[in-house]
Protein backbone atom coordinates (compact mmCIF):
# COMPACT_ATOMS: atom_id res chain seq x y z
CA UNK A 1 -9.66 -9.91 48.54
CA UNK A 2 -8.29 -8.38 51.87
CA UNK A 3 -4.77 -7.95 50.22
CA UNK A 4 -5.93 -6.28 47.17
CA UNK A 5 -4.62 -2.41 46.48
CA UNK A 6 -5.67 -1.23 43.11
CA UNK A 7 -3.66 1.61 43.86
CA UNK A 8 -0.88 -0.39 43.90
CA UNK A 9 -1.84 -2.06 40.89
CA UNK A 10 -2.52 0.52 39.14
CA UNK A 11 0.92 1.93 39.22
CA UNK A 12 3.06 -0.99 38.50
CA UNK A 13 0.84 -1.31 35.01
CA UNK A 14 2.01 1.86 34.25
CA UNK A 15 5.51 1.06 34.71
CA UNK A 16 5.21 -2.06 32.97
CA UNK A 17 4.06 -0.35 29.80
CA UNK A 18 7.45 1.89 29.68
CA UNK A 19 10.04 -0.80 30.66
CA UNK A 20 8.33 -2.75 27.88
CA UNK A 21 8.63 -0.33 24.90
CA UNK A 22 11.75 0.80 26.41
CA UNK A 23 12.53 -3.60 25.95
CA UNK A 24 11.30 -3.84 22.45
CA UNK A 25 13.69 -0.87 21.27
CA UNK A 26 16.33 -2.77 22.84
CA UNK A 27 15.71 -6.04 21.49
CA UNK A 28 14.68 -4.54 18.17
CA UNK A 29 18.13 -2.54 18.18
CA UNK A 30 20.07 -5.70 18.61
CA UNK A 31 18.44 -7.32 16.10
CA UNK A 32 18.83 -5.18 13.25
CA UNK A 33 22.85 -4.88 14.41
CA UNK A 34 22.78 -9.15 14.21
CA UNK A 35 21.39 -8.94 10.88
CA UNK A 36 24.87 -6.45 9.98
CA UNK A 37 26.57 -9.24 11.28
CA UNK A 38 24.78 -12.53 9.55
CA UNK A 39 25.56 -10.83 6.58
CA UNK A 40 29.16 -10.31 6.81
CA UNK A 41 28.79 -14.43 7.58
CA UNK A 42 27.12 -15.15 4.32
CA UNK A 43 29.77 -12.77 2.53
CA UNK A 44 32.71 -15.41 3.99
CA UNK A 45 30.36 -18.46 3.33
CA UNK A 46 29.87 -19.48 6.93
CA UNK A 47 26.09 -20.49 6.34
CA UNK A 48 26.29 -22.89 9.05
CA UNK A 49 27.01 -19.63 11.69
CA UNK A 50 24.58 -17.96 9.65
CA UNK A 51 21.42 -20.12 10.72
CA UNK A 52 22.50 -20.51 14.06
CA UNK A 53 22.72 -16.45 14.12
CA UNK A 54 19.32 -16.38 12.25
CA UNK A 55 17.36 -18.43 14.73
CA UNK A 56 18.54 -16.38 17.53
CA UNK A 57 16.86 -12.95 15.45
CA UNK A 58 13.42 -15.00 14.92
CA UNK A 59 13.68 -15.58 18.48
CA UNK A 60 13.93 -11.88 19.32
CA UNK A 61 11.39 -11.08 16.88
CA UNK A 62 8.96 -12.95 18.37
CA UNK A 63 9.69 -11.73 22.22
CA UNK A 64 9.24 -8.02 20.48
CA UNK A 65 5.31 -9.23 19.29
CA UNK A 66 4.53 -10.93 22.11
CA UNK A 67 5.85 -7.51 24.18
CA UNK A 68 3.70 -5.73 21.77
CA UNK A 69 0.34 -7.34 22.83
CA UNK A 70 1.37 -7.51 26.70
CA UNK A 71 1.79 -3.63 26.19
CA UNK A 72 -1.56 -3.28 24.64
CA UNK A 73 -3.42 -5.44 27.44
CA UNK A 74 -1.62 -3.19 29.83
CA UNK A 75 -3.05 -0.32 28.67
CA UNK A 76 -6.58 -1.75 27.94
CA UNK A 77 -6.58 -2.56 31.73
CA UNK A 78 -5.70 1.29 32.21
CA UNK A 79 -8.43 2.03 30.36
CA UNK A 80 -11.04 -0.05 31.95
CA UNK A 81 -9.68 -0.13 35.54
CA UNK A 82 -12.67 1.00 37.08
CA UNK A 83 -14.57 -1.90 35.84
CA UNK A 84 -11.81 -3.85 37.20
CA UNK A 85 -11.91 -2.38 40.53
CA UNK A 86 -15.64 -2.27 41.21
CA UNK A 87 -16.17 -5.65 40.42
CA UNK A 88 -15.78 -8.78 42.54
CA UNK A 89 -15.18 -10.89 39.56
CA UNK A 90 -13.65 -10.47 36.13
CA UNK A 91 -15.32 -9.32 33.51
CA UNK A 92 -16.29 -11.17 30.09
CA UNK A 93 -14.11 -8.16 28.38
CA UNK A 94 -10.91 -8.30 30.34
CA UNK A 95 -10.85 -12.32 31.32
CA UNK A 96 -8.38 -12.80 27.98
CA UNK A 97 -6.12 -9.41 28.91
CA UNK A 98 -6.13 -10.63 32.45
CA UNK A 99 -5.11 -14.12 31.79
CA UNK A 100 -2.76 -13.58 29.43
CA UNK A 101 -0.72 -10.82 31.98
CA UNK A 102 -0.79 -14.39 34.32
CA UNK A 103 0.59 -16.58 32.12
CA UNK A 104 3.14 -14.60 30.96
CA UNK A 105 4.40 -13.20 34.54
CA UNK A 106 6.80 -16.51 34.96
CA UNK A 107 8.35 -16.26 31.51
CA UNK A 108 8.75 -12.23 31.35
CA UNK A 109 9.49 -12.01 35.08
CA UNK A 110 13.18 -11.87 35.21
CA UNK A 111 13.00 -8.77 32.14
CA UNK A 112 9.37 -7.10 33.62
CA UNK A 113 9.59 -7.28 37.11
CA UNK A 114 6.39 -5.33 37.61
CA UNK A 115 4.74 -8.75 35.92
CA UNK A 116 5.23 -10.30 38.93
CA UNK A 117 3.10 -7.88 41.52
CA UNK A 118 0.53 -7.38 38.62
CA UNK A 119 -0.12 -11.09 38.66
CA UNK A 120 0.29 -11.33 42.71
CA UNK A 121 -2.76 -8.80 42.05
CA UNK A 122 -4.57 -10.25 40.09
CA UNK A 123 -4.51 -13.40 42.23
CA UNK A 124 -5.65 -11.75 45.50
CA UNK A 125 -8.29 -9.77 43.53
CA UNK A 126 -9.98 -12.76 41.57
CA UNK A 127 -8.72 -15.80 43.91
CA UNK A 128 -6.01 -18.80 43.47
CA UNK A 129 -8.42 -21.16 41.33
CA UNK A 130 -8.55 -18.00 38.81
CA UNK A 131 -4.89 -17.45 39.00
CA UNK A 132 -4.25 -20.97 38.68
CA UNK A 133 -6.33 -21.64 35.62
CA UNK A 134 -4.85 -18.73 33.84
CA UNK A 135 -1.21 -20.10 34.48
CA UNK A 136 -2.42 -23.46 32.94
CA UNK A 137 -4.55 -21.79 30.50
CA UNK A 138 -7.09 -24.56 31.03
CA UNK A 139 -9.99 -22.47 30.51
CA UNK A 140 -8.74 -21.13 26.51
CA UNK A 141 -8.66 -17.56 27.71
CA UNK A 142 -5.08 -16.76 27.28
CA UNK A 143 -3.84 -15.30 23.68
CA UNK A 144 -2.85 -18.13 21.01
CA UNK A 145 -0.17 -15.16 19.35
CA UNK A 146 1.27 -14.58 22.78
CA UNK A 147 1.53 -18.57 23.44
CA UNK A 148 3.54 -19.41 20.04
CA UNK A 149 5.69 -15.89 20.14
CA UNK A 150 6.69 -17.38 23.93
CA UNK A 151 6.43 -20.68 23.11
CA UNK A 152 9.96 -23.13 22.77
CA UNK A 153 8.89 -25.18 20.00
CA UNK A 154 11.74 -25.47 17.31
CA UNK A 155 12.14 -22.84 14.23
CA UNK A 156 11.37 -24.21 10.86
CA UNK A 157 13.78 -24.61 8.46
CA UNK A 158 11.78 -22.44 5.89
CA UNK A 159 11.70 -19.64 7.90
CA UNK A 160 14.99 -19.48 8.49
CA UNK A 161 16.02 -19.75 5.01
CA UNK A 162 13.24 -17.30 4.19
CA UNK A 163 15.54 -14.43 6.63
CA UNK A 164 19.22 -15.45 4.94
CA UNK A 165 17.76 -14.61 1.44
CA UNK A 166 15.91 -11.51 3.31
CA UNK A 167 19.11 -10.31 4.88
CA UNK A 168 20.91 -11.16 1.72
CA UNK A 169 19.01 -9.00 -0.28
CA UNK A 170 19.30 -5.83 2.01
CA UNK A 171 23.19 -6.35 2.20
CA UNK A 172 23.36 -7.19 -1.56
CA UNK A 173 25.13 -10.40 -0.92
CA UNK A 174 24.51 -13.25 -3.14
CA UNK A 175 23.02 -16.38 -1.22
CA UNK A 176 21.12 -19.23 -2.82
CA UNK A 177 18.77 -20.89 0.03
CA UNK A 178 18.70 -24.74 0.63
CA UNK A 179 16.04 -26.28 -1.63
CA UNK A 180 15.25 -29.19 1.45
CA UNK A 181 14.05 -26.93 4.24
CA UNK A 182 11.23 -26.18 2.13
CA UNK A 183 10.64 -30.09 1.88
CA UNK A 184 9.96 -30.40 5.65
CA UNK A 185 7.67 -27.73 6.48
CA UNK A 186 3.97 -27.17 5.60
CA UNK A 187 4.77 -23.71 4.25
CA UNK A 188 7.16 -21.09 4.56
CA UNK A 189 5.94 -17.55 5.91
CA UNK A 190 6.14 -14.63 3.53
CA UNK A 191 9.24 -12.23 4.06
CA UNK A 192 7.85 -9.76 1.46
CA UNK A 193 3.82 -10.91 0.79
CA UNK A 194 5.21 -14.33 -1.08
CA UNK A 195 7.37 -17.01 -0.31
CA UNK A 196 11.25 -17.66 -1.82
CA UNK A 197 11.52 -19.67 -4.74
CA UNK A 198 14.85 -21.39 -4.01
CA UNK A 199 15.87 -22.48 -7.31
CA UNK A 200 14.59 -23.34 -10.89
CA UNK A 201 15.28 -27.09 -10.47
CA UNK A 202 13.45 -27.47 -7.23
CA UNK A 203 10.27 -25.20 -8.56
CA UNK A 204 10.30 -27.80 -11.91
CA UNK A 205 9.76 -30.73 -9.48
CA UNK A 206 6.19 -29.50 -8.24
CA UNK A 207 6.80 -27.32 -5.57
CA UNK A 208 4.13 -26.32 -3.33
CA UNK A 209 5.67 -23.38 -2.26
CA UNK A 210 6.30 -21.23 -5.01
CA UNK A 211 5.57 -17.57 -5.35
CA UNK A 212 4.00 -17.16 -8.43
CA UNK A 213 1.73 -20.32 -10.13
CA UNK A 214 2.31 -21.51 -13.40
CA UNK A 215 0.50 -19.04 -15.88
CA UNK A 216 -2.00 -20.87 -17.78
CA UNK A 217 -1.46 -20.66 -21.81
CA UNK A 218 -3.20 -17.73 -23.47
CA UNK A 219 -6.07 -19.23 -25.15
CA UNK A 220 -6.75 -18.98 -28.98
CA UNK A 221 -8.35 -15.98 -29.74
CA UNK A 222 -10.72 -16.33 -32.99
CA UNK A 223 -11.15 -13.31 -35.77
CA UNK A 224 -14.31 -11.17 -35.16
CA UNK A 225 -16.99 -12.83 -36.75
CA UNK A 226 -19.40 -10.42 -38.83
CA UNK A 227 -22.59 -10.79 -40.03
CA UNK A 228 -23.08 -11.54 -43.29
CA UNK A 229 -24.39 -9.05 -45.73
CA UNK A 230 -24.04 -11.15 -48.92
CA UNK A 231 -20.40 -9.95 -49.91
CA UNK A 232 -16.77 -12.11 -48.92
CA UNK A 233 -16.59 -14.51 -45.93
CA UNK A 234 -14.79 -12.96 -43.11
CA UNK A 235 -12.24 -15.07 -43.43
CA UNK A 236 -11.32 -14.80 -47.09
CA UNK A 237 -11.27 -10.62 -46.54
CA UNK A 238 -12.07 -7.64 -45.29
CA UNK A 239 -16.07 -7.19 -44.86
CA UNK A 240 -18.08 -5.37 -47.54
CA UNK A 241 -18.34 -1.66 -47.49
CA UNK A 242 -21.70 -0.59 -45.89
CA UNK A 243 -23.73 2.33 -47.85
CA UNK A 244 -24.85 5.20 -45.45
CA UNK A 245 -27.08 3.07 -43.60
CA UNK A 246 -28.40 -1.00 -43.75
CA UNK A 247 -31.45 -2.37 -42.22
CA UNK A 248 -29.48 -5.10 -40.04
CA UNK A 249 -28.07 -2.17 -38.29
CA UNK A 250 -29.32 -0.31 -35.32
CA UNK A 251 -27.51 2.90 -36.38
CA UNK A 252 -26.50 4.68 -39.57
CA UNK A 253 -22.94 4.35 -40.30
CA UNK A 254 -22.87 7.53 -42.89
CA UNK A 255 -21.05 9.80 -41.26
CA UNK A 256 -23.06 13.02 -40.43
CA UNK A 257 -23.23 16.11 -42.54
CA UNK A 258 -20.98 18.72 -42.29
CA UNK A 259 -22.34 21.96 -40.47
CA UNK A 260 -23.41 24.44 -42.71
CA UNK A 261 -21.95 27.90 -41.18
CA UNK A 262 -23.92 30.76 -40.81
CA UNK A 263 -23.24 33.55 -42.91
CA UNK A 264 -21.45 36.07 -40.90
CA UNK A 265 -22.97 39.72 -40.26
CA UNK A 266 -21.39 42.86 -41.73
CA UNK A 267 -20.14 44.78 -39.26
CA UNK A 268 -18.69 48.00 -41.59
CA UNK A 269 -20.29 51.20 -40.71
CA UNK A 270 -22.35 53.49 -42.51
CA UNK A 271 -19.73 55.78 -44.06
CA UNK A 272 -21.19 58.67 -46.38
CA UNK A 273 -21.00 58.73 -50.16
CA UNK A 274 -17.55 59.52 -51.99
CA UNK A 275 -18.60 62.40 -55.26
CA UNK A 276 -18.29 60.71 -58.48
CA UNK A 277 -16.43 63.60 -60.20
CA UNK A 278 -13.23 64.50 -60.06
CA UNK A 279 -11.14 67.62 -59.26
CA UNK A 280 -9.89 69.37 -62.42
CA UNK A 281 -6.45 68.55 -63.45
CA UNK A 282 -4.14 71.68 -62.81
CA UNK A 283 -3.25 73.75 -65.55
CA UNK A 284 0.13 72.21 -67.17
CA UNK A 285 2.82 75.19 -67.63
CA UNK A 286 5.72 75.11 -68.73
CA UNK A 287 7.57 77.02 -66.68
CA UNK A 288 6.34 75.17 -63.17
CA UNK A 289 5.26 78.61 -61.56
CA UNK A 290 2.31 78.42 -59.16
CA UNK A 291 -0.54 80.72 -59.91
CA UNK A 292 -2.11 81.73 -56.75
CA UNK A 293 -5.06 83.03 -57.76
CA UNK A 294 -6.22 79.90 -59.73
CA UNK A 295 -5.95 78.16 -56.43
CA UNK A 296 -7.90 80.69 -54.44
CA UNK A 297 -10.33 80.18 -57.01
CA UNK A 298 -10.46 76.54 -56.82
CA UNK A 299 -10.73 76.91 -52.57
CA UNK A 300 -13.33 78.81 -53.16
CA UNK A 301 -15.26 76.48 -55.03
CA UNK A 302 -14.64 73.76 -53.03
CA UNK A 303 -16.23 75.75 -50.29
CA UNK A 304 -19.92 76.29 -52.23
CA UNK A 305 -19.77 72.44 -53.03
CA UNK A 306 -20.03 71.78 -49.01
């Protein structure tokens, strides 16, 4: 590995992780302004420009998850790159980052230009029969997400129906799907944790596909049976009254006697004695005058009583 600079690689990983977010925001941004546009196509019934639209937006989607795990494999290599440099080989825990950053250098190239020099890199550090398997992916090592988000194998049907009723529903436009794309596939990804149900008719006729099963019928649920204490059958009336308690049962049904409350204390003070006898009724006069010394008399008295 004469030609090796880790250096070298070392820096062009770090751009590669920026020009790929700044890639997925600008594939993601473009995709959500297609979706503004497929909509306006279902609106003036021009399904057929629809799909074609569509197919190009599953396409971008799955450039942005592939991007995604390159970006992550970047970084792990960041992370680890002094295991990468010491070493003369490649290590059990970076052969499926490594491999993966060489198979996708040709495809990603002309975007990521840094993929290029990271895989030159990688093939002076680890040698041309490494590089070379990696490309072919003979050995297995390369990521199976990052090989069908790349791949250029044809979108199902489903799918694409499964974004027009997604895009539908966020522009409120009314579009009913085509019941024989579901026919062809072996099942349509979830858009929102279940599949679309395209219509009633094509449900009826035994669809595998449908979002919610069948419900089984309730079954038939049978009166309580009680046991019998000698009186009506449950099912002729209500069971018998039970007295306060029955041997069959392991608890008393009487309901439980009332709390007796405890008397409350008095809480009046000790007040001292009223006399029994009464004050003697003032002399009635005719005339209304007040007699003074009567009632320095009666003060008086009142005083030797104390």
């Amino acid at each position: 590995m004469p030609n090796f600079k880790a250096e070298k690689l070392k820096t062009n990983l770090k751009l590669c992780i920026n020009r790929l977010k700044l890639l997925e925001k600008k594939k993601t941004e473009g995709a959500m302004k297609a979706r503004k546009e497929i909509a306006d196509y279902i609106k003036t019934h021009r399904l057929e420009r629809a799909r074609v639209r569509v197919e190009h937006i599953i396409r971008e989607d799955y450039l942005v998850e592939a991007l995604e795990v390159l970006e992550l494999y970047c970084d792990l290599l960041l992370a680890r790159f002094g295991l990468l440099e010491q070493k003369a080989y490649c290590d059990d825990t970076l052969v499926e980052a490594v491999s993966t950053l060489i198979w996708a250098s040709p495809r990603l190239v002309a975007d990521v230009q840094e993929f290029g020099i990271i895989a030159h890199q990688f093939e002076e550090k680890f040698g041309k029969e490494f590089a070379h398997q990696a490309r072919s992916n003979l050995s297995g090592t390369v990521n199976a997400k990052v090989i069908h988000r790349l791949g250029v194998e044809p979108i199902k049907k489903s799918l694409i129906e499964n974004y027009l009723v997604e895009i539908a529903r966020n522009y409120h436009q009314e579009y009913q799907p085509d019941p024989s794309a579901f026919l062809d596939d072996d099942a349509p990804p979830p858009m929102d944790g279940k599949p679309f149900i395209p219509s009633e008719e094509f449900v009826q006729e035994g669809n595998p596909y449908t979002a919610e099963a069948t419900a089984p019928p309730a079954p038939h649920l049978l009166p309580p049976q009680y046991p019998s204490y000698g009186g009506p059958s449950p099912t002729q009336g209500p069971p018998p009254s039970l007295p306060g308690s029955h041997p069959g049962l392991p608890y008393s049904t009487a309901p439980p006697p009332a709390a007796t409350p405890a008397p409350a204390q008095s809480r009046t003070m000790d007040l001292p004695s009223v006399p029994s006898h009464t004050f003697p009724e003032p002399p009635s006069g005719g005339d209304g005058d007040v007699d003074f010394d009567d009632l320095t008399r009666r003060f008086e008295d009142l005083k030797r009583r104390k």
